[in-house]
N, C-alpha and C. Protein backbone atom coordinates (compact mmCIF):
# COMPACT_ATOMS: atom_id res chain seq x y z
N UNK A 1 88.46 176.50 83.65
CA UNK A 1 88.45 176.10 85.03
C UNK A 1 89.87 176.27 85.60
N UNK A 2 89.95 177.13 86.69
CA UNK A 2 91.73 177.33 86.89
C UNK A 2 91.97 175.55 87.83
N UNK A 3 92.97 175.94 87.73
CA UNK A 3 93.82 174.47 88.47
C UNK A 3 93.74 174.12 89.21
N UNK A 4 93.73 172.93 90.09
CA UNK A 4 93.74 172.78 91.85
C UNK A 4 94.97 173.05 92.12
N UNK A 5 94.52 174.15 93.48
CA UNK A 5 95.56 174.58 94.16
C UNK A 5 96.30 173.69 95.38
N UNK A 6 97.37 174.00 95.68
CA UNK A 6 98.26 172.89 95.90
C UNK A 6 97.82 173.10 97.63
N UNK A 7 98.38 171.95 98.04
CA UNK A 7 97.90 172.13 99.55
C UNK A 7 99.21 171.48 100.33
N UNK A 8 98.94 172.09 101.55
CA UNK A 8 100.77 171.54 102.27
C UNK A 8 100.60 169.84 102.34
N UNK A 9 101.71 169.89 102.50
CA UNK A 9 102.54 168.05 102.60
C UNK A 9 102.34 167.55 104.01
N UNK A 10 101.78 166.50 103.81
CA UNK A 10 101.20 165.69 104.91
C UNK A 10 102.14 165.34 105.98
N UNK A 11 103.31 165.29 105.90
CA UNK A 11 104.80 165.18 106.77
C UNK A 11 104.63 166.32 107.62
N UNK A 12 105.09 166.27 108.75
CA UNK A 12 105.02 167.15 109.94
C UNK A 12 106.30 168.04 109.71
N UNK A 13 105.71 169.13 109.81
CA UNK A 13 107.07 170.27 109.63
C UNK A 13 107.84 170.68 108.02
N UNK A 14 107.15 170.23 107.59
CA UNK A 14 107.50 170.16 105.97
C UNK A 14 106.93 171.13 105.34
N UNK A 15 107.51 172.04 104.54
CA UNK A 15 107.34 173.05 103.96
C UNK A 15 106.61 172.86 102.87
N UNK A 16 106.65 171.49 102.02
CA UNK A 16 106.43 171.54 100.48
C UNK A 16 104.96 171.43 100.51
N UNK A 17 104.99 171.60 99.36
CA UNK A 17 102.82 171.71 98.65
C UNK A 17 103.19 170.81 97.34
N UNK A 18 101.48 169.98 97.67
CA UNK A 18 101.66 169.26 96.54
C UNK A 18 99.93 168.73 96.35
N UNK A 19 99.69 168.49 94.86
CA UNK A 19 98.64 167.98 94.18
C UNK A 19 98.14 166.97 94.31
N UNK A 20 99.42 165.70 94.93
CA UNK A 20 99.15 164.65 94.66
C UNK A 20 98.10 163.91 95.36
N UNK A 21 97.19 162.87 95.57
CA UNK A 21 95.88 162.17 96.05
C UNK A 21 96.78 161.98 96.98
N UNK A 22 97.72 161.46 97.64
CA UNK A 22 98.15 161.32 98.36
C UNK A 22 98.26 162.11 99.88
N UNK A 23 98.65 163.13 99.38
CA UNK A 23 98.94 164.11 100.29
C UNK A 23 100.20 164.48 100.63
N UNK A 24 101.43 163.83 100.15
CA UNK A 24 102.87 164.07 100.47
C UNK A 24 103.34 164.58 99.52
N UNK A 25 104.35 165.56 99.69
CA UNK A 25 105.06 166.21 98.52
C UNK A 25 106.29 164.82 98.02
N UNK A 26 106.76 165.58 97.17
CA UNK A 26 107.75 164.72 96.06
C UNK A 26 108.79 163.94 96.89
N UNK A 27 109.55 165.06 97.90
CA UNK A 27 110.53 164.38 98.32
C UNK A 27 109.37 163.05 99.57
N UNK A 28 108.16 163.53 99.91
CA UNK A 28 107.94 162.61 101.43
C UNK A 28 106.44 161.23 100.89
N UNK A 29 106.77 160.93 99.61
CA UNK A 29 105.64 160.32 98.65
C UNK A 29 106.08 159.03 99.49
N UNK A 30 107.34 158.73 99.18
CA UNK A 30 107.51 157.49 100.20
C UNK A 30 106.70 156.88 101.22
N UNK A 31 106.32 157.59 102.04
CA UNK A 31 105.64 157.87 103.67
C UNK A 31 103.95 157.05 103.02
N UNK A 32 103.92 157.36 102.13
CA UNK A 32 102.55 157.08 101.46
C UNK A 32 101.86 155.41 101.23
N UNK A 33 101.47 154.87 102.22
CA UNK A 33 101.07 153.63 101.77
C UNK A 33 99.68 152.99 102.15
N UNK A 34 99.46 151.83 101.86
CA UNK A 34 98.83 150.82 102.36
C UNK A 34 97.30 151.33 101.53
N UNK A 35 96.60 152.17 101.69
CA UNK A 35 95.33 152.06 100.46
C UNK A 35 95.44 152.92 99.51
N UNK A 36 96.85 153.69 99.04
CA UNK A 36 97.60 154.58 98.07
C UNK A 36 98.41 153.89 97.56
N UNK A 37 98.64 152.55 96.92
CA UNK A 37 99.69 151.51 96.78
C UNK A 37 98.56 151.41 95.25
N UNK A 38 99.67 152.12 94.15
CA UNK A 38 98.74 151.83 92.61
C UNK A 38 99.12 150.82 92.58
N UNK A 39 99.56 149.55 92.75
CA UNK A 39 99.67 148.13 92.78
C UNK A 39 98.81 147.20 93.15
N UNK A 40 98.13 147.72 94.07
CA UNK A 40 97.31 147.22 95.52
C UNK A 40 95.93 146.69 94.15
N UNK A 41 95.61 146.87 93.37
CA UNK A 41 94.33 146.75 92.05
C UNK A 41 92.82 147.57 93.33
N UNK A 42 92.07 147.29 92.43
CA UNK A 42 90.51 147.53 92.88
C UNK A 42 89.81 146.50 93.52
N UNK A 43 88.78 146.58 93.89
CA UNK A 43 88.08 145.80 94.94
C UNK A 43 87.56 144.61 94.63
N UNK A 44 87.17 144.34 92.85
CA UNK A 44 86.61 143.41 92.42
C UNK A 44 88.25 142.72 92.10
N UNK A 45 89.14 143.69 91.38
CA UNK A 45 90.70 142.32 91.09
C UNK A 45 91.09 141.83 92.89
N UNK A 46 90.68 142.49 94.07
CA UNK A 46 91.33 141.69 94.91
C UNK A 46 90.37 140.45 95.48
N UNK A 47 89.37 140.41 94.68
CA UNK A 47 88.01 139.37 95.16
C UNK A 47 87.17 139.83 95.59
N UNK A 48 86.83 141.11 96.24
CA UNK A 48 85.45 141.68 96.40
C UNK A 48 84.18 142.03 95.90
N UNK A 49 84.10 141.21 95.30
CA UNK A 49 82.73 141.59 93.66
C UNK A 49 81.54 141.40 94.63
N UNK A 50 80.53 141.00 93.54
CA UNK A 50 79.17 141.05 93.96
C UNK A 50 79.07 139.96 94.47
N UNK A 51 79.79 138.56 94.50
CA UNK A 51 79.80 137.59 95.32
C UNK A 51 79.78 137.90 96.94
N UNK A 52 81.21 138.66 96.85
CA UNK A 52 81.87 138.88 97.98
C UNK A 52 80.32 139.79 99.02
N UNK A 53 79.56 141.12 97.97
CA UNK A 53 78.67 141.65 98.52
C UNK A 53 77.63 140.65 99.15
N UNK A 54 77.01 139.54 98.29
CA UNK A 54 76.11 138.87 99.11
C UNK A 54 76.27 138.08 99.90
N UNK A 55 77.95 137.53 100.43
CA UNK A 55 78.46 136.56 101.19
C UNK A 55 78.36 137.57 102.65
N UNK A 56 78.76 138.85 102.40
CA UNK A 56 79.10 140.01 103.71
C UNK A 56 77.51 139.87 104.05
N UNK A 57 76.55 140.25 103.07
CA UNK A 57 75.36 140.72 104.00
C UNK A 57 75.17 139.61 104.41
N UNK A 58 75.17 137.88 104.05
CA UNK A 58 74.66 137.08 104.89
C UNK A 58 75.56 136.75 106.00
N UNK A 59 76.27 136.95 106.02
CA UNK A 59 77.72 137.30 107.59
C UNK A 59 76.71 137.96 108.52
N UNK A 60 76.75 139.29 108.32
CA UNK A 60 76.51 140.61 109.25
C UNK A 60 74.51 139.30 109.31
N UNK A 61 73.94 139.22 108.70
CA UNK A 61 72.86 138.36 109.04
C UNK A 61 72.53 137.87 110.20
N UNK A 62 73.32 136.53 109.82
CA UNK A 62 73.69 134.93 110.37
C UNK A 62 73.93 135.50 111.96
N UNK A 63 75.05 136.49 111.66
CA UNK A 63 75.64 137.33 113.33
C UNK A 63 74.44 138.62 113.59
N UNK A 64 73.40 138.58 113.18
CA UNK A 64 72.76 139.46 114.04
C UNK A 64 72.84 141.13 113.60
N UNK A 65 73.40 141.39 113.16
CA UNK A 65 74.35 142.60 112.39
C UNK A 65 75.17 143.42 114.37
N UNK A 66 75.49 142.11 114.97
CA UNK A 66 76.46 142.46 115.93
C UNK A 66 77.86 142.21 116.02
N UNK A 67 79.03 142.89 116.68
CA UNK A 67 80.11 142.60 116.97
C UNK A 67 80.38 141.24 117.44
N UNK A 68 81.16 140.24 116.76
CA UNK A 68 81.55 139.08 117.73
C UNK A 68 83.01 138.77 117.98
N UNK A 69 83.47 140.16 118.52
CA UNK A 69 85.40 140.15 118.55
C UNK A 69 85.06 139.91 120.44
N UNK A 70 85.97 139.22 120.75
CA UNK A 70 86.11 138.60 122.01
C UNK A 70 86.47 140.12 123.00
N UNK A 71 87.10 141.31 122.38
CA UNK A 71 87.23 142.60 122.89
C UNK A 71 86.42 143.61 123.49
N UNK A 72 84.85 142.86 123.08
CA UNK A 72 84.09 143.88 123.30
C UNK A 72 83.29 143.51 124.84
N UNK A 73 83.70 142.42 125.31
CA UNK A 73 83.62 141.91 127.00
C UNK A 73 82.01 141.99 127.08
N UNK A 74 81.51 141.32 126.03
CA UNK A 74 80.07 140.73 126.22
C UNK A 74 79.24 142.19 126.02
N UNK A 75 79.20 143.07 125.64
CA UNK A 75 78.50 144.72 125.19
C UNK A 75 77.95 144.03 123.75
N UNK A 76 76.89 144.61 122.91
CA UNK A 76 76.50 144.50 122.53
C UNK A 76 76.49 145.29 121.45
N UNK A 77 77.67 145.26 120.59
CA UNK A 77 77.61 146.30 119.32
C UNK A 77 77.51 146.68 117.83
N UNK A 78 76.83 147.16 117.63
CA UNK A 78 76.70 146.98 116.12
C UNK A 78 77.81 146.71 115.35
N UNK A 79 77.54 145.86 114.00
CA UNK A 79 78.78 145.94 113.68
C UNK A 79 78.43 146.11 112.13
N UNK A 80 79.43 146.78 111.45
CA UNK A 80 78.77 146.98 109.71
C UNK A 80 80.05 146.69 109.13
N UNK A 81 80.54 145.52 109.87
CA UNK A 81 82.26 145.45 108.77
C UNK A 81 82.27 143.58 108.96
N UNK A 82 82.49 143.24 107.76
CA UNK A 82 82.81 141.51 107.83
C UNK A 82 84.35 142.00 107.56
N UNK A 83 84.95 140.54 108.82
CA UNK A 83 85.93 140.33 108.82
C UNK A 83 86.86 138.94 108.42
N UNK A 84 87.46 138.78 108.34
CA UNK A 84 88.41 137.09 108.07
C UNK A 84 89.03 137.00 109.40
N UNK A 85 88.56 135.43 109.91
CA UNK A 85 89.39 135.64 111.27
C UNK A 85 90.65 135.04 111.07
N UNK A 86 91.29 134.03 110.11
CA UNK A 86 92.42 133.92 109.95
C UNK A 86 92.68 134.71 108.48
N UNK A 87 93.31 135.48 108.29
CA UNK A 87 93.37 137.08 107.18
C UNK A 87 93.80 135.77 105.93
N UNK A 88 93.19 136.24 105.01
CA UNK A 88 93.55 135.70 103.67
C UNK A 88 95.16 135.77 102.96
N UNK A 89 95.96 136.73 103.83
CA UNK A 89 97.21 136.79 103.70
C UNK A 89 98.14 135.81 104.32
N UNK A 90 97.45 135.12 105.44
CA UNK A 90 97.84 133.64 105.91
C UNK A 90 97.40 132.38 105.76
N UNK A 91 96.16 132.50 104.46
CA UNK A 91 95.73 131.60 103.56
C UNK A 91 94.35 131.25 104.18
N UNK A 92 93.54 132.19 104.91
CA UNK A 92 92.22 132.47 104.96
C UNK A 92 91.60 131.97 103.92
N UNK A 93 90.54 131.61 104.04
CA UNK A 93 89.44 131.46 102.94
C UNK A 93 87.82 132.46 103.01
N UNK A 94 87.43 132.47 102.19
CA UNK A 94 86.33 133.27 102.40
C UNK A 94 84.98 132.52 102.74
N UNK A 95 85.55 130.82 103.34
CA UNK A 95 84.26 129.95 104.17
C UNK A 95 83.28 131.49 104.83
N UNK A 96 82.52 130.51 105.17
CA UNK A 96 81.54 131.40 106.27
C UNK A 96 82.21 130.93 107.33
N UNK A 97 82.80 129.60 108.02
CA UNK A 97 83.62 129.53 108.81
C UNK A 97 84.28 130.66 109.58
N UNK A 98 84.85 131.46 108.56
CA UNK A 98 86.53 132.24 108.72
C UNK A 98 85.73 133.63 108.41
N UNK A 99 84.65 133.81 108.58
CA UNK A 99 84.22 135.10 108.50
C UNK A 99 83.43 135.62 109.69
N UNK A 100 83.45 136.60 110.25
CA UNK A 100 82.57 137.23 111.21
C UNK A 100 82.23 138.60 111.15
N UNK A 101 81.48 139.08 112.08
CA UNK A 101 80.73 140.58 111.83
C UNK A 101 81.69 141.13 112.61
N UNK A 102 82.37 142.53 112.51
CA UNK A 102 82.56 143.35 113.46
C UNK A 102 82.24 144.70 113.52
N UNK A 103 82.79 145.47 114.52
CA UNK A 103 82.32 146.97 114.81
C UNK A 103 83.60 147.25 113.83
N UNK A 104 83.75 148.76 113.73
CA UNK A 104 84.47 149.72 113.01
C UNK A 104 85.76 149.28 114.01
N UNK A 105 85.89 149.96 115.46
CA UNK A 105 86.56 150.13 115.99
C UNK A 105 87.24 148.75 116.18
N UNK A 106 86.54 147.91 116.50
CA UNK A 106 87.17 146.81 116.78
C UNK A 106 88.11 145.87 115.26
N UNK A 107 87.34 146.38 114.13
CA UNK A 107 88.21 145.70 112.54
C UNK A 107 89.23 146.42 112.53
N UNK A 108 89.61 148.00 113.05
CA UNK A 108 90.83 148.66 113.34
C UNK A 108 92.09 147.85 114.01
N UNK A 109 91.57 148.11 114.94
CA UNK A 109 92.45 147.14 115.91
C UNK A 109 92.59 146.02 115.64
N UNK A 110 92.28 145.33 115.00
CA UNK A 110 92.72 143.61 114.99
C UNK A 110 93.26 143.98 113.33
N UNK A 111 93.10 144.79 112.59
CA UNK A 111 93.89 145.22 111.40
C UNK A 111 95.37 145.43 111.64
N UNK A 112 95.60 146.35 112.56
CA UNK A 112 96.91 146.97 113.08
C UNK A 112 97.38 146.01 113.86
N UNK A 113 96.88 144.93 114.43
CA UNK A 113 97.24 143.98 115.38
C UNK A 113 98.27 142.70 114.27
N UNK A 114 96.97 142.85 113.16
CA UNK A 114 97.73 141.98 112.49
C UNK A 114 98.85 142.06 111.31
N UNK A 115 98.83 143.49 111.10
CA UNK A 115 99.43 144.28 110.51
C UNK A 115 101.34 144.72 111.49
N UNK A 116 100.92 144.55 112.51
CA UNK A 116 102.45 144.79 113.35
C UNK A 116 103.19 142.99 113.03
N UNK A 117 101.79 141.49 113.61
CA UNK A 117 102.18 140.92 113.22
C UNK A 117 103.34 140.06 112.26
N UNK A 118 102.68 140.66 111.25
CA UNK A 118 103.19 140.75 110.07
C UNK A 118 104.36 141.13 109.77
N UNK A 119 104.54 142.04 110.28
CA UNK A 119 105.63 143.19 110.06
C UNK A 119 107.13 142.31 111.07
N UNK A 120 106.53 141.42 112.10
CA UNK A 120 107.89 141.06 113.44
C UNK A 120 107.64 139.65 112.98
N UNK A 121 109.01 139.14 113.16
CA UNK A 121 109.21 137.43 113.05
C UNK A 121 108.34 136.77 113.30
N UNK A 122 108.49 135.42 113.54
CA UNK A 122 107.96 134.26 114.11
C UNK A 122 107.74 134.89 115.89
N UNK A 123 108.93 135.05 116.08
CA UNK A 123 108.83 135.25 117.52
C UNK A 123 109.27 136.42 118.14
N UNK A 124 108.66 137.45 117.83
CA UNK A 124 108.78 138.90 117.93
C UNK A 124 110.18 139.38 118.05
N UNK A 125 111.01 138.57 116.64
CA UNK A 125 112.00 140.18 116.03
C UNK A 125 111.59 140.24 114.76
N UNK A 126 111.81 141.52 113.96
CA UNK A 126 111.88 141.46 113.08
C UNK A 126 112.15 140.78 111.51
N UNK A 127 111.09 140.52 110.93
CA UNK A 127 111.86 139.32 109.54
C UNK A 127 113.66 140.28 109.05
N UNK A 128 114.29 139.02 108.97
CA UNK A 128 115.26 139.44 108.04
C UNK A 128 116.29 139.69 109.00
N UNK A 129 116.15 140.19 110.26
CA UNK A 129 117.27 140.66 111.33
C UNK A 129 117.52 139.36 112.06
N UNK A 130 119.14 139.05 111.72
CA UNK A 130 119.32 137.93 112.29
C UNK A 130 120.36 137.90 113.66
């Protein structure tokens, strides 16, 4: 079976080719994160097992299998993603409480929402910049 052939580097303007799952060559691997993190474990070491499966379908249930993000201005949308409304990274629990149904689009956005969060102080500067 010949080899997989290499494919360009995911960095804009970048010359190099590379193999890796990633998509960035050697020097731009850096650039590479957040569900490419071999640290990050699998779905059952971060708590997602078969518990987690029958807790989601009775979520998406309980909610109708509709969106209930305050974004969607009363529309009516499917939703096939359970969410944590206070994120388990700020000591969420996986109550049914703290769980709700959402759309694709809308678990994006409140991902990245909470994800910039995260990223800026208490009171929007940066951690660490004093």
């Amino acid at each position: 079976m010949p080899p997989k052939s290499k494919r360009p580097c995911r960095s804009p303007m970048c010359p190099g080719k590379t193999q890796d799952s990633s998509g960035f060559c050697e020097v731009h691997r850096h650039l590479a994160s957040g569900w490419a993190k071999p640290d990050r474990g699998t779905a059952e070491q971060r708590g997602y097992d078969w518990a987690w499966r029958k807790k989601r379908a009775a979520v998406l249930k309980r909610d109708r299998y509709l969106c209930q993000c305050d974004d969607c201005k009363g529309r009516h949308l499917p939703a096939s993603e359970v969410d944590h409304i206070t994120p388990k990274s700020r000591g969420g629990t996986d109550d049914f409480c703290n769980l709700q149904s959402l759309n694709i689009d809308c678990h994006k956005a409140k991902t990245q929402r909470e994800a910039v969060e995260a990223r800026l102080g208490h009171f929007g500067e940066r951690v660490g910049k004093m």
